[in-house]
N, C-alpha and C. Protein backbone atom coordinates (compact mmCIF):
# COMPACT_ATOMS: atom_id res chain seq x y z
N UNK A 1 41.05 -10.97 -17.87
CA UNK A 1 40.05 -10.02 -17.41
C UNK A 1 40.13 -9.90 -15.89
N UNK A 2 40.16 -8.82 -15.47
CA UNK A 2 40.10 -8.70 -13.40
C UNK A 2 38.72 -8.44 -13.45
N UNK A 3 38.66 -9.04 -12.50
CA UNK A 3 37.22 -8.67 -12.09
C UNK A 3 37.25 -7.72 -10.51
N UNK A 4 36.18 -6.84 -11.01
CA UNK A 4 35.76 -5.87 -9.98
C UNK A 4 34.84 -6.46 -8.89
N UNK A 5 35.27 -5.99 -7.46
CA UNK A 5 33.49 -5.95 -6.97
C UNK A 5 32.80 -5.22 -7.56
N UNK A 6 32.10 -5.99 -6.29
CA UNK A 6 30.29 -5.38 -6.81
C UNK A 6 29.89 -4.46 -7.05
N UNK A 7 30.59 -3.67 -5.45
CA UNK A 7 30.25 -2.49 -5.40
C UNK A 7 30.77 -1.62 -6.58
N UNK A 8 31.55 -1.68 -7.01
CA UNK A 8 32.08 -0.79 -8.63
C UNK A 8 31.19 -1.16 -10.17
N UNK A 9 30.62 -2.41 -9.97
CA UNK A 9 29.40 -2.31 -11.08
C UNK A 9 28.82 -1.54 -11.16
N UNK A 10 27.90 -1.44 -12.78
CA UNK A 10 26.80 -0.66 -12.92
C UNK A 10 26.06 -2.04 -12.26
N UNK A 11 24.28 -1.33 -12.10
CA UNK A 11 23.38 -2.32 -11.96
C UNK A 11 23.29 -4.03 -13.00
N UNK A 12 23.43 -2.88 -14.59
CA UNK A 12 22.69 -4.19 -15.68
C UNK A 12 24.20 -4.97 -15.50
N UNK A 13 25.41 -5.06 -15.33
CA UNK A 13 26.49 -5.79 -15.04
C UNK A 13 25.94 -6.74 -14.27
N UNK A 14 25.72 -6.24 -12.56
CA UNK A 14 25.37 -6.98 -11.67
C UNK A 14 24.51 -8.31 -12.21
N UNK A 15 22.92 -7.68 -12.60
CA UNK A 15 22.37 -8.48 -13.33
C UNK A 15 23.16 -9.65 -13.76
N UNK A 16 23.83 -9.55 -15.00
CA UNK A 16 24.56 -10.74 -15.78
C UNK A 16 25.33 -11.25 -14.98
N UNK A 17 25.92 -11.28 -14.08
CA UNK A 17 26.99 -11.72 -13.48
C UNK A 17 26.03 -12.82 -12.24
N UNK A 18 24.93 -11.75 -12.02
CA UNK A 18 23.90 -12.82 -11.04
C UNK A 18 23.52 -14.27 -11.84
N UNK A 19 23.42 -14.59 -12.94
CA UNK A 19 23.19 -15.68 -13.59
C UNK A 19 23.85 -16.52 -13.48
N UNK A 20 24.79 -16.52 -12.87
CA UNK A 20 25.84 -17.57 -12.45
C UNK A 20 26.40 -17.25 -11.03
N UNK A 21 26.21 -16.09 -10.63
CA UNK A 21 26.52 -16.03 -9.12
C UNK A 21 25.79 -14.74 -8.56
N UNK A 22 24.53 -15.99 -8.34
CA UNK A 22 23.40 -15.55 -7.72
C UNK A 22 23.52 -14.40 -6.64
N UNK A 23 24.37 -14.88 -5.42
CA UNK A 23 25.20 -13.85 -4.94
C UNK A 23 25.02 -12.33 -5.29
N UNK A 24 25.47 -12.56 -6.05
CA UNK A 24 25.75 -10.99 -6.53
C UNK A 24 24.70 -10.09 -6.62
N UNK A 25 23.35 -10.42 -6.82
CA UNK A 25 22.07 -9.94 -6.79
C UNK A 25 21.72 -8.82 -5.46
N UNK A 26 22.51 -9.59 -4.44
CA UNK A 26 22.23 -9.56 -3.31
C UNK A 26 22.93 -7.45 -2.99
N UNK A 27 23.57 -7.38 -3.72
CA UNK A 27 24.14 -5.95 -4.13
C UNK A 27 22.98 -5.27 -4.94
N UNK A 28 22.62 -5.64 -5.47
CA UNK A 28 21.25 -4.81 -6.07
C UNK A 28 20.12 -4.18 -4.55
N UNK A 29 20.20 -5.94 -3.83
CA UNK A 29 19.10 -5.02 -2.75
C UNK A 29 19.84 -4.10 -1.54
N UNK A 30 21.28 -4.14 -1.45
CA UNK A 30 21.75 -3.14 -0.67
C UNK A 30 21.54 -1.89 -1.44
N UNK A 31 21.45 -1.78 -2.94
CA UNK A 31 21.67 -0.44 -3.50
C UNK A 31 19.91 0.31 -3.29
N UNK A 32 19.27 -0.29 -3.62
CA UNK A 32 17.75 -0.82 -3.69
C UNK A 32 16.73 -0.60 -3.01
N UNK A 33 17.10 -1.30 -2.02
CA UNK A 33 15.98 -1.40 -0.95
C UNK A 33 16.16 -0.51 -0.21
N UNK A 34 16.40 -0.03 0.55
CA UNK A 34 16.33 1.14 1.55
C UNK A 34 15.45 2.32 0.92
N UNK A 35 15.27 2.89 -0.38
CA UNK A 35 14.68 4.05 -0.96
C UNK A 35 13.23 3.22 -1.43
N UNK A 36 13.26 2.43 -1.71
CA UNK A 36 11.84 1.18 -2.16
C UNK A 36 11.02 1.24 -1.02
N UNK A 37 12.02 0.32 -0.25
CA UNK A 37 10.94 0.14 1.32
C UNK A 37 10.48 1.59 1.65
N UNK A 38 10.95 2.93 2.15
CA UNK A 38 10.62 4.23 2.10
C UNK A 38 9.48 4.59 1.33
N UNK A 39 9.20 3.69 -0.03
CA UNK A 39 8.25 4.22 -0.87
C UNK A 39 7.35 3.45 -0.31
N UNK A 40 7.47 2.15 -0.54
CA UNK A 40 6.16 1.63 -0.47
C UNK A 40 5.54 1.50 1.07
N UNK A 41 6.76 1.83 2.11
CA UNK A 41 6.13 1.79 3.51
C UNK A 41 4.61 2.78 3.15
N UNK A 42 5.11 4.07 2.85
CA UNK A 42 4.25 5.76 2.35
C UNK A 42 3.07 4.71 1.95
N UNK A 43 3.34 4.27 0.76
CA UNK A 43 1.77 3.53 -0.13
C UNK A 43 1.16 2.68 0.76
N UNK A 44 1.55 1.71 1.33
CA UNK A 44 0.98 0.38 2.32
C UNK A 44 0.87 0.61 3.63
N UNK A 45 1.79 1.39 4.02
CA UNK A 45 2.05 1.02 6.11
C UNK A 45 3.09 0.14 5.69
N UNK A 46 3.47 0.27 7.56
CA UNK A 46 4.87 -0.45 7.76
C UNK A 46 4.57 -1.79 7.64
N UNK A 47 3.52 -2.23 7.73
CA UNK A 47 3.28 -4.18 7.80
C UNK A 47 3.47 -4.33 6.58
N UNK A 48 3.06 -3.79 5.52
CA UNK A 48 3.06 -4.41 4.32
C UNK A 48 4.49 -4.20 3.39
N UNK A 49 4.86 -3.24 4.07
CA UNK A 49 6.64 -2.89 3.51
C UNK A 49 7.58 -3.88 2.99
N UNK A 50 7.71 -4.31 4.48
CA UNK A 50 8.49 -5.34 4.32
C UNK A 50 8.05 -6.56 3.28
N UNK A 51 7.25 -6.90 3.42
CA UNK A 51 6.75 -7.94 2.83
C UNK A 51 6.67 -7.33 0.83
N UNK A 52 5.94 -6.19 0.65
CA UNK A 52 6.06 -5.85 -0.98
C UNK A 52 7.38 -5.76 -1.04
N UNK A 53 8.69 -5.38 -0.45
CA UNK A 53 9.54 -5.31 -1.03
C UNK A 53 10.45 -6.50 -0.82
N UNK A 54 10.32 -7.23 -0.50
CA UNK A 54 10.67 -8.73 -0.31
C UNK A 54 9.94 -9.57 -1.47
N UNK A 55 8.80 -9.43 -1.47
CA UNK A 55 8.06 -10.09 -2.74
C UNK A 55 8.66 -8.75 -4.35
N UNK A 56 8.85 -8.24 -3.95
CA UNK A 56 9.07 -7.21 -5.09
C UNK A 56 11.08 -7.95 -5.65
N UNK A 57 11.77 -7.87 -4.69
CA UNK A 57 13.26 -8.52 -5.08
C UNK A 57 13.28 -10.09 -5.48
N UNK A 58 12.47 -10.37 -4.68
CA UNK A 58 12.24 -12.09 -5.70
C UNK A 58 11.56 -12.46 -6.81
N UNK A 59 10.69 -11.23 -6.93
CA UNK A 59 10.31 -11.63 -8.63
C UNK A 59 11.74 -11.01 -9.34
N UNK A 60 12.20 -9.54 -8.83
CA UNK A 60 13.18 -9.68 -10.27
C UNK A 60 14.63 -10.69 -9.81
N UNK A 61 14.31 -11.47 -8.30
CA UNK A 61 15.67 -12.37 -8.73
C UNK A 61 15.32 -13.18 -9.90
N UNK A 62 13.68 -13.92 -9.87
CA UNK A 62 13.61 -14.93 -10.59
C UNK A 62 13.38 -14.93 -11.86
N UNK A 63 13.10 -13.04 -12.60
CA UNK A 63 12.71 -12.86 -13.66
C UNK A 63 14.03 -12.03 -14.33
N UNK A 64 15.28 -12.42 -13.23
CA UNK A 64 16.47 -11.49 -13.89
C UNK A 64 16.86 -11.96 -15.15
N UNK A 65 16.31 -13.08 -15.88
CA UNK A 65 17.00 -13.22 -17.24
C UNK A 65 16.03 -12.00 -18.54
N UNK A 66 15.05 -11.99 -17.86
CA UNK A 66 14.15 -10.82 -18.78
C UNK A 66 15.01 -9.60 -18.79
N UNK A 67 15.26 -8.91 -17.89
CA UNK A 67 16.03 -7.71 -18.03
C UNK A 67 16.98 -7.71 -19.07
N UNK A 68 16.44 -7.03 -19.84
CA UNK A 68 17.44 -6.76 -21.22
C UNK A 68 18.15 -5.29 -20.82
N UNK A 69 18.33 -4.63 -20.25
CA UNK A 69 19.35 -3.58 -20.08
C UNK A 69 18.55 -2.31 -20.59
N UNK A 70 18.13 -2.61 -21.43
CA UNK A 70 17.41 -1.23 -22.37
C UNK A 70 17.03 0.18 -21.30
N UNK A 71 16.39 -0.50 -20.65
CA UNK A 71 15.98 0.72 -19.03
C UNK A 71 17.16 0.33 -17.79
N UNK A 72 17.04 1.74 -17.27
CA UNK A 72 17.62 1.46 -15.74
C UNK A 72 16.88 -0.09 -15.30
N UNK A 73 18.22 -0.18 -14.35
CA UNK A 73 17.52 -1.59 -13.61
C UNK A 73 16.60 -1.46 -12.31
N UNK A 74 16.90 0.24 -12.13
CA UNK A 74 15.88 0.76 -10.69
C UNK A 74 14.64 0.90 -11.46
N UNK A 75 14.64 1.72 -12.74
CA UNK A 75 12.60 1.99 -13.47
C UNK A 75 12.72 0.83 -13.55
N UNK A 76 12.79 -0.91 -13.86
CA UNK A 76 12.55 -2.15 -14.11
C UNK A 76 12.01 -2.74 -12.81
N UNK A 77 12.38 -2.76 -11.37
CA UNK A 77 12.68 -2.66 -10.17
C UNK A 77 11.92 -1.87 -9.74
N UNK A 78 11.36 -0.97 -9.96
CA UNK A 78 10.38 0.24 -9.21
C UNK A 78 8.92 -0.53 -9.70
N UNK A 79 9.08 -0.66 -11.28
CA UNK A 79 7.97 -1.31 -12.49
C UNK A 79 6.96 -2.89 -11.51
N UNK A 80 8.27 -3.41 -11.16
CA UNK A 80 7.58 -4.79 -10.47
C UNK A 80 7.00 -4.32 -8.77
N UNK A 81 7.68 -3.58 -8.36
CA UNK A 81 7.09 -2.97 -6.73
C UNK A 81 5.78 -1.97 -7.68
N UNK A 82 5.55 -1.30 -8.70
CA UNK A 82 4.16 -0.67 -8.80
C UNK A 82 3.30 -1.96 -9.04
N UNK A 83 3.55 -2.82 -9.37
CA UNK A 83 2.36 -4.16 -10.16
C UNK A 83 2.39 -4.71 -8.54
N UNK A 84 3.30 -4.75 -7.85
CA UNK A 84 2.36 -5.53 -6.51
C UNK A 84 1.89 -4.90 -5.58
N UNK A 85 2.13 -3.02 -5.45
CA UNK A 85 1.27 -2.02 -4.61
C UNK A 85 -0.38 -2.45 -5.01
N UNK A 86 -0.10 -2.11 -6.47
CA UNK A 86 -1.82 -2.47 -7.56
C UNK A 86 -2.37 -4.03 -7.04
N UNK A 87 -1.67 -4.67 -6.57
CA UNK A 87 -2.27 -5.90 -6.68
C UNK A 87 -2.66 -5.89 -5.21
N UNK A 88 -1.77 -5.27 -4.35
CA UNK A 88 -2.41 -4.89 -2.43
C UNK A 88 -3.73 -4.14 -2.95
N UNK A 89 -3.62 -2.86 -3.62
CA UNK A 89 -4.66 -1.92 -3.46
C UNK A 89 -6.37 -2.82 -4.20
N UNK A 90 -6.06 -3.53 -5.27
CA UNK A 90 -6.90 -4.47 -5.27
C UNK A 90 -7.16 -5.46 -4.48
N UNK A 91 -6.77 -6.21 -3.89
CA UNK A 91 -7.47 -6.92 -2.79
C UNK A 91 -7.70 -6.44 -1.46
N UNK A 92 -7.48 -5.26 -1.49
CA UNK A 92 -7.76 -4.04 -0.26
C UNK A 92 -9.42 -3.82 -0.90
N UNK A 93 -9.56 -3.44 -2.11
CA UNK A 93 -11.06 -3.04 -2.47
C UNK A 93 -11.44 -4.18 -2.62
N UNK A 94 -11.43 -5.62 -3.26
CA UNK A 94 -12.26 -6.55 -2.65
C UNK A 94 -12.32 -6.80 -1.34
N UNK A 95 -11.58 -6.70 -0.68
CA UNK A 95 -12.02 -6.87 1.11
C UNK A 95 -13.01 -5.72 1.22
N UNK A 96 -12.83 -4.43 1.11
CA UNK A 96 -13.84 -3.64 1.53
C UNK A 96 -15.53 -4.17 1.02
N UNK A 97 -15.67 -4.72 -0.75
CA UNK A 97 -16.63 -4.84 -1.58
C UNK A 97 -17.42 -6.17 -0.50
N UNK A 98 -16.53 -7.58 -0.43
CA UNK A 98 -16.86 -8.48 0.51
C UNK A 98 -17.38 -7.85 1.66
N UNK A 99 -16.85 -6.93 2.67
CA UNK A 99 -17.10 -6.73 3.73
C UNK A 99 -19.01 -6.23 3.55
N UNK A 100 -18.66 -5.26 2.73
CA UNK A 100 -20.11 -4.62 2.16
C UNK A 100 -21.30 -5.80 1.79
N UNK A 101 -20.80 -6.99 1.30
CA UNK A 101 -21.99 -8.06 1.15
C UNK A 101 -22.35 -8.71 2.50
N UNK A 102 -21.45 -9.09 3.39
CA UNK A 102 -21.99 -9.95 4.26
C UNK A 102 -21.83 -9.16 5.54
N UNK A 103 -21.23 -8.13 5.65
CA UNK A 103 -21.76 -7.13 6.98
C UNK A 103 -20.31 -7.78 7.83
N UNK A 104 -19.56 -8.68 7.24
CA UNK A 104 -18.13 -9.44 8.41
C UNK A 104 -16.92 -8.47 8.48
N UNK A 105 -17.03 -8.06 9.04
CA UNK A 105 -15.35 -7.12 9.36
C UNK A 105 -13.87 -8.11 8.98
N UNK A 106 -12.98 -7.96 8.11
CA UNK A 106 -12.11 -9.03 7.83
C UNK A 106 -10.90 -8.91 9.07
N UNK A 107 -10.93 -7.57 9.56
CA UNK A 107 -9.91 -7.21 10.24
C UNK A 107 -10.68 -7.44 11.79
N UNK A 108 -11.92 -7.79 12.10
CA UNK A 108 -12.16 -8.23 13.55
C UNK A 108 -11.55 -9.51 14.10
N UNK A 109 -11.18 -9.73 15.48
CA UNK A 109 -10.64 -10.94 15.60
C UNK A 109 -11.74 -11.86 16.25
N UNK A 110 -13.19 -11.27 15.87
CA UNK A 110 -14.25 -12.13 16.30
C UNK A 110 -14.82 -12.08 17.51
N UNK A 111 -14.22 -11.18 18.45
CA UNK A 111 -14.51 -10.96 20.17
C UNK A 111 -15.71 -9.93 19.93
N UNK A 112 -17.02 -10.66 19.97
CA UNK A 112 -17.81 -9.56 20.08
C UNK A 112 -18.53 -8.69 21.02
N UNK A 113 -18.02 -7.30 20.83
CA UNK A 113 -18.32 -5.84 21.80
C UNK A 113 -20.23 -5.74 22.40
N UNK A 114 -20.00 -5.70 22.97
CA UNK A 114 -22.15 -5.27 23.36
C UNK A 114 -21.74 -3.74 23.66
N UNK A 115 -20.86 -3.30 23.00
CA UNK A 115 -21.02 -1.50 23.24
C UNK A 115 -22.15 -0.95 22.24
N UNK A 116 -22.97 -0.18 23.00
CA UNK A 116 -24.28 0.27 21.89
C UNK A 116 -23.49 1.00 20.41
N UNK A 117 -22.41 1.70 20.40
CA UNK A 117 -21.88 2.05 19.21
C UNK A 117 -21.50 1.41 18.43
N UNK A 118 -20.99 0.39 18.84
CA UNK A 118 -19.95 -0.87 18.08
C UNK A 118 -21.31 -1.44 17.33
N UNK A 119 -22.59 -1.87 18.38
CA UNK A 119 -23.71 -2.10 17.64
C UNK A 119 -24.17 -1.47 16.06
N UNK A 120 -23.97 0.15 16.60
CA UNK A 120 -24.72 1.18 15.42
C UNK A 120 -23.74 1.29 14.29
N UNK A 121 -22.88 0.82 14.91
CA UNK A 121 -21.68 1.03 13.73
C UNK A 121 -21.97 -0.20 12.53
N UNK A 122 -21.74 -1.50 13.09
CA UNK A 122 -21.81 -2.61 12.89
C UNK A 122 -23.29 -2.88 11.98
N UNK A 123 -24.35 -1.78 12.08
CA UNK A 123 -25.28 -1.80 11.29
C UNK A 123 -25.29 -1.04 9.96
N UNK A 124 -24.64 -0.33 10.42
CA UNK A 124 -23.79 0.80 9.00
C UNK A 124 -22.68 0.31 8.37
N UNK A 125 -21.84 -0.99 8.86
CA UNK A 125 -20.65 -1.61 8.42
C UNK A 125 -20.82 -1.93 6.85
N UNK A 126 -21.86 -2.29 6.69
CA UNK A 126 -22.16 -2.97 5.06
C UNK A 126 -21.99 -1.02 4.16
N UNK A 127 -22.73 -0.82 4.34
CA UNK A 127 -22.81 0.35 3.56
C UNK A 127 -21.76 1.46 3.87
N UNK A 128 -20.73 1.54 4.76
CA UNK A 128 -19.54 1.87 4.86
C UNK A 128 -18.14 1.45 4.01
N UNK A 129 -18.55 -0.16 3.88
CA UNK A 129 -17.37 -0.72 3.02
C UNK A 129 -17.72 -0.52 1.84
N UNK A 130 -19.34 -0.32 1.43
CA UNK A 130 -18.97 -0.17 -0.01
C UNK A 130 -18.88 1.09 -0.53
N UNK A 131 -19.08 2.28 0.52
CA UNK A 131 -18.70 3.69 -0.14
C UNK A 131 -17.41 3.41 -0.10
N UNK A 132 -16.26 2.77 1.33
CA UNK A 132 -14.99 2.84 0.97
C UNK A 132 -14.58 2.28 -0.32
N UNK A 133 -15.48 1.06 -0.80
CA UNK A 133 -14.49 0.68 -1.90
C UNK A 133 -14.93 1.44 -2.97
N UNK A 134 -15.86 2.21 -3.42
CA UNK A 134 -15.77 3.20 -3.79
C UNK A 134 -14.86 4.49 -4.34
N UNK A 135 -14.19 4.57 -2.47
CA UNK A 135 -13.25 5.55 -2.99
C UNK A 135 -12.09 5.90 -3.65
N UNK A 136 -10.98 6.35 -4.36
CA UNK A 136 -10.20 5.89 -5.15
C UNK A 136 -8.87 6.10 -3.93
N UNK A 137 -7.87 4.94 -4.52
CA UNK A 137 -6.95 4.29 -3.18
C UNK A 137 -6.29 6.15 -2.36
N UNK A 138 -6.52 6.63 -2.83
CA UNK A 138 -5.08 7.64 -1.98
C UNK A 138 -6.12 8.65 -1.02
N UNK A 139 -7.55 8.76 -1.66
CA UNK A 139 -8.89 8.97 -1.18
C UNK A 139 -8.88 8.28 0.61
N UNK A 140 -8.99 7.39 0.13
CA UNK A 140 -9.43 6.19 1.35
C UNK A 140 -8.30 5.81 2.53
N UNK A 141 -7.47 5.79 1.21
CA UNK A 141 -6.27 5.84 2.35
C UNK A 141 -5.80 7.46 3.76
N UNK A 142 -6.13 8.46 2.84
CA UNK A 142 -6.54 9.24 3.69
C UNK A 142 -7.29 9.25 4.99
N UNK A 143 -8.68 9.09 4.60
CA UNK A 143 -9.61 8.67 5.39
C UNK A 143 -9.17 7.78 6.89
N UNK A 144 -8.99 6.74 5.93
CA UNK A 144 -8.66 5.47 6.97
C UNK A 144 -7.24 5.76 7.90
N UNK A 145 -6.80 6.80 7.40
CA UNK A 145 -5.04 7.10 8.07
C UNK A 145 -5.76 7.93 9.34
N UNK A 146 -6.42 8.78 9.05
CA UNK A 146 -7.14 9.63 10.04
C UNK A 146 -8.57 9.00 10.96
N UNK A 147 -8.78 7.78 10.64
CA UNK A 147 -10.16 7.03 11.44
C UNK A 147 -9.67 5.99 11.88
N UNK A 148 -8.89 5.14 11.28
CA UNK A 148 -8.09 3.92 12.13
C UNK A 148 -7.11 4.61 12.30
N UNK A 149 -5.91 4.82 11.87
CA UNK A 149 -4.60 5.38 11.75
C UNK A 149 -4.84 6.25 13.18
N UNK A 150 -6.06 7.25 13.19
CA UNK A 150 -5.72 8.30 14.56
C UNK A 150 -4.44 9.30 13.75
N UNK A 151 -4.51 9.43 12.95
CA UNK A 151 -3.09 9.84 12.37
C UNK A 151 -3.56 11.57 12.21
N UNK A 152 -3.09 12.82 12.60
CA UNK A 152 -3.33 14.33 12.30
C UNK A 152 -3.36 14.29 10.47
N UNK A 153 -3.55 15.65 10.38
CA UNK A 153 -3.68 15.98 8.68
C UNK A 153 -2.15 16.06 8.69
N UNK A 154 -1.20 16.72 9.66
CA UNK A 154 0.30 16.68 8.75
C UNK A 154 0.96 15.50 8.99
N UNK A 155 0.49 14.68 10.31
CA UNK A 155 0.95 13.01 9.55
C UNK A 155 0.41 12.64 8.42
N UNK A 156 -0.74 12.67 8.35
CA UNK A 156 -1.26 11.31 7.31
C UNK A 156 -0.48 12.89 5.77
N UNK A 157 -0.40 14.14 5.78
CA UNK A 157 0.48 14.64 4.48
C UNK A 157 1.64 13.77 4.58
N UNK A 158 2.16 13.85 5.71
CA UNK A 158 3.85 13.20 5.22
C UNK A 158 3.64 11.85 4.88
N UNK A 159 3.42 10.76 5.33
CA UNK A 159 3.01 9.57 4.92
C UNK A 159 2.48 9.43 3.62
N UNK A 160 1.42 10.27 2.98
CA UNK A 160 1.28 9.95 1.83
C UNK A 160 2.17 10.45 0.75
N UNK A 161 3.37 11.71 1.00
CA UNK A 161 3.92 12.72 0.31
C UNK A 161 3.37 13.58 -0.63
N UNK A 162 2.18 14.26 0.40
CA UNK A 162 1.21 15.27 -0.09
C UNK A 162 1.21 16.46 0.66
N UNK A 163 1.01 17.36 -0.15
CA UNK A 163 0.63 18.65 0.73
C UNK A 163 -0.72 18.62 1.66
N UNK A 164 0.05 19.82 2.74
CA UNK A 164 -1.40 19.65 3.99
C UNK A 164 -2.86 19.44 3.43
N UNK A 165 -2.58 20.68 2.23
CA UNK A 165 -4.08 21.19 1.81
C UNK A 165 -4.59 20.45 0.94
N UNK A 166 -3.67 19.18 0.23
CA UNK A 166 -4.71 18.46 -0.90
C UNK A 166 -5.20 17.09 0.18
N UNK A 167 -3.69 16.96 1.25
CA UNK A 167 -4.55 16.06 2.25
C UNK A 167 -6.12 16.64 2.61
N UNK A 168 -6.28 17.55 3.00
CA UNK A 168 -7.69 17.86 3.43
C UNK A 168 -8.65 17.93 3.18
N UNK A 169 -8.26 18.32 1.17
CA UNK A 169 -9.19 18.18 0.26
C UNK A 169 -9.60 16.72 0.17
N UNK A 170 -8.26 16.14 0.26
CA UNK A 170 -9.10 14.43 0.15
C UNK A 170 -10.13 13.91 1.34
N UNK A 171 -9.44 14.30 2.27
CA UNK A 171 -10.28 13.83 3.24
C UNK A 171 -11.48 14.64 3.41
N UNK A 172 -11.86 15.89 3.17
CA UNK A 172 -13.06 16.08 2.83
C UNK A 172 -14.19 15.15 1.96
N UNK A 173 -13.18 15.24 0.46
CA UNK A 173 -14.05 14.59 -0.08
C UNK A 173 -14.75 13.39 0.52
N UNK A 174 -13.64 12.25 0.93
CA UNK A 174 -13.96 11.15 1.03
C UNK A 174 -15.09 11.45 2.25
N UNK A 175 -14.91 12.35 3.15
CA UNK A 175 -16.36 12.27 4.32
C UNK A 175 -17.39 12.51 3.54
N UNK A 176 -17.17 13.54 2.69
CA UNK A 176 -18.80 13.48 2.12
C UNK A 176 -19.55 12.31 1.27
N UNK A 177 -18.30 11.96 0.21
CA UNK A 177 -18.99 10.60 0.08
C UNK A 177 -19.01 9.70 1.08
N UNK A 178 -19.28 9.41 2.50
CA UNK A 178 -19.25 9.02 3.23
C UNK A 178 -20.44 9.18 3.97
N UNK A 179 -20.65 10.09 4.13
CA UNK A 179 -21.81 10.92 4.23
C UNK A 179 -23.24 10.43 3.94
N UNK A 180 -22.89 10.83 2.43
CA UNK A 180 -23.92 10.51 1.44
C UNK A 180 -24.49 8.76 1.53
N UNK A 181 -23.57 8.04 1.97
CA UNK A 181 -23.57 6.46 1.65
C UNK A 181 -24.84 5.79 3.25
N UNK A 182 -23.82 6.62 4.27
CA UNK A 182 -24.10 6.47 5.44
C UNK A 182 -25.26 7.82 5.92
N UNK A 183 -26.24 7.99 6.34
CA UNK A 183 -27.10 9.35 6.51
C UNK A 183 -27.29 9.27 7.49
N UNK A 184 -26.51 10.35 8.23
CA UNK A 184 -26.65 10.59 9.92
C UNK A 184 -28.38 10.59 10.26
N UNK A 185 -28.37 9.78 11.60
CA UNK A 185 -29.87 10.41 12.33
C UNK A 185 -30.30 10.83 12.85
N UNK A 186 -31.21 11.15 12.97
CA UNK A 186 -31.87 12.65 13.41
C UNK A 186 -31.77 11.96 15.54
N UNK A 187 -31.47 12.27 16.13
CA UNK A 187 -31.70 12.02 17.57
C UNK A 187 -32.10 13.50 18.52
N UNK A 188 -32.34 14.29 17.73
CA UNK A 188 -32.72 15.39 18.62
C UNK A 188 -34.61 15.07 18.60
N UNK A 189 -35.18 14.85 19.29
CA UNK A 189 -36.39 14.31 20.01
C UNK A 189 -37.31 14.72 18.79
């Protein structure tokens, strides 16, 4: 038998051949990763990229004997990067739900502001996190792309890979439930 490189395998080859030379795996994430990271940068931000798709190639190094071939090895491979976006976007809404019980910002580094806004904000913080967790992830993520992010409506479209106009619709929505949670006050005398 000659054996081929790597590069001339199909994927589910690679696979089998990784069971004994682990190595070889390592051709899956050149084929792989570059269009993954692209996705999930869009879903997470760039901090979390790296890291889901790093945690995303070591579960299927360590779960490569499951792969039975039946599916592409990219839908198998895409399958484990959707179960750990879901598992960010859930402990993204318990941080918001937490934040909402005890009024603690998870993302402050504790230096506290005496700016009168930071104050008024900081009194609305509880009932802010829990309309955010509220909102449903691509909702919020909107939102938050355009209030932390600073990000325009045709950044935060390209980033999410949405059109201008359903970006706007989201982010509408999400202000009004926002709105509704938080009730502006009256300061005209």
């Amino acid at each position: 038998m000659v054996s081929r490189p790597a590069e001339q395998l199909d994927d589910s080859a690679i696979v089998a051949i990784s069971s004994h030379d682990p190595e070889a795996f390592g051709e899956l994430f050149r084929r792989h990763a570059p269009r993954l990271h692209a996705y999930v940068k869009r879903r997470l931000g760039p901090t979390l990229a790296d890291d889901v798709v790093a945690e995303t190639f070591a579960t299927a190094f360590r779960q490569r004997e499951r792969f039975d071939g039946r599916a592409e090895f990219a839908a198998w491979l895409w399958g484990i990067a959707a179960n750990a976006i879901a598992r960010h976007h859930r402990q993204e809404t318990r941080m918001y739900k937490a934040f909402a019980r005890t009024g603690v910002d998870p993302a402050e580094d504790g230096i506290a502001d005496l700016v009168g806004d930071r104050v008024a904000a900081a009194a609305h913080a509880p009932r802010l996190a829990r309309a955010l967790a509220t909102l449903n992830a691509q909702d919020r993520n909107a939102i938050l792309l355009l209030a932390w992010g600073e990000l325009s409506y045709a950044e935060i479209a390209a980033v999410l890979g949405l059109p201008l106009g359903t970006v706007k619709a989201k982010i509408h929505r999400a202000r009004a439930k926002l709105r509704k949670a938080i009730p502006r006050e009256d300061h005209d005398g």
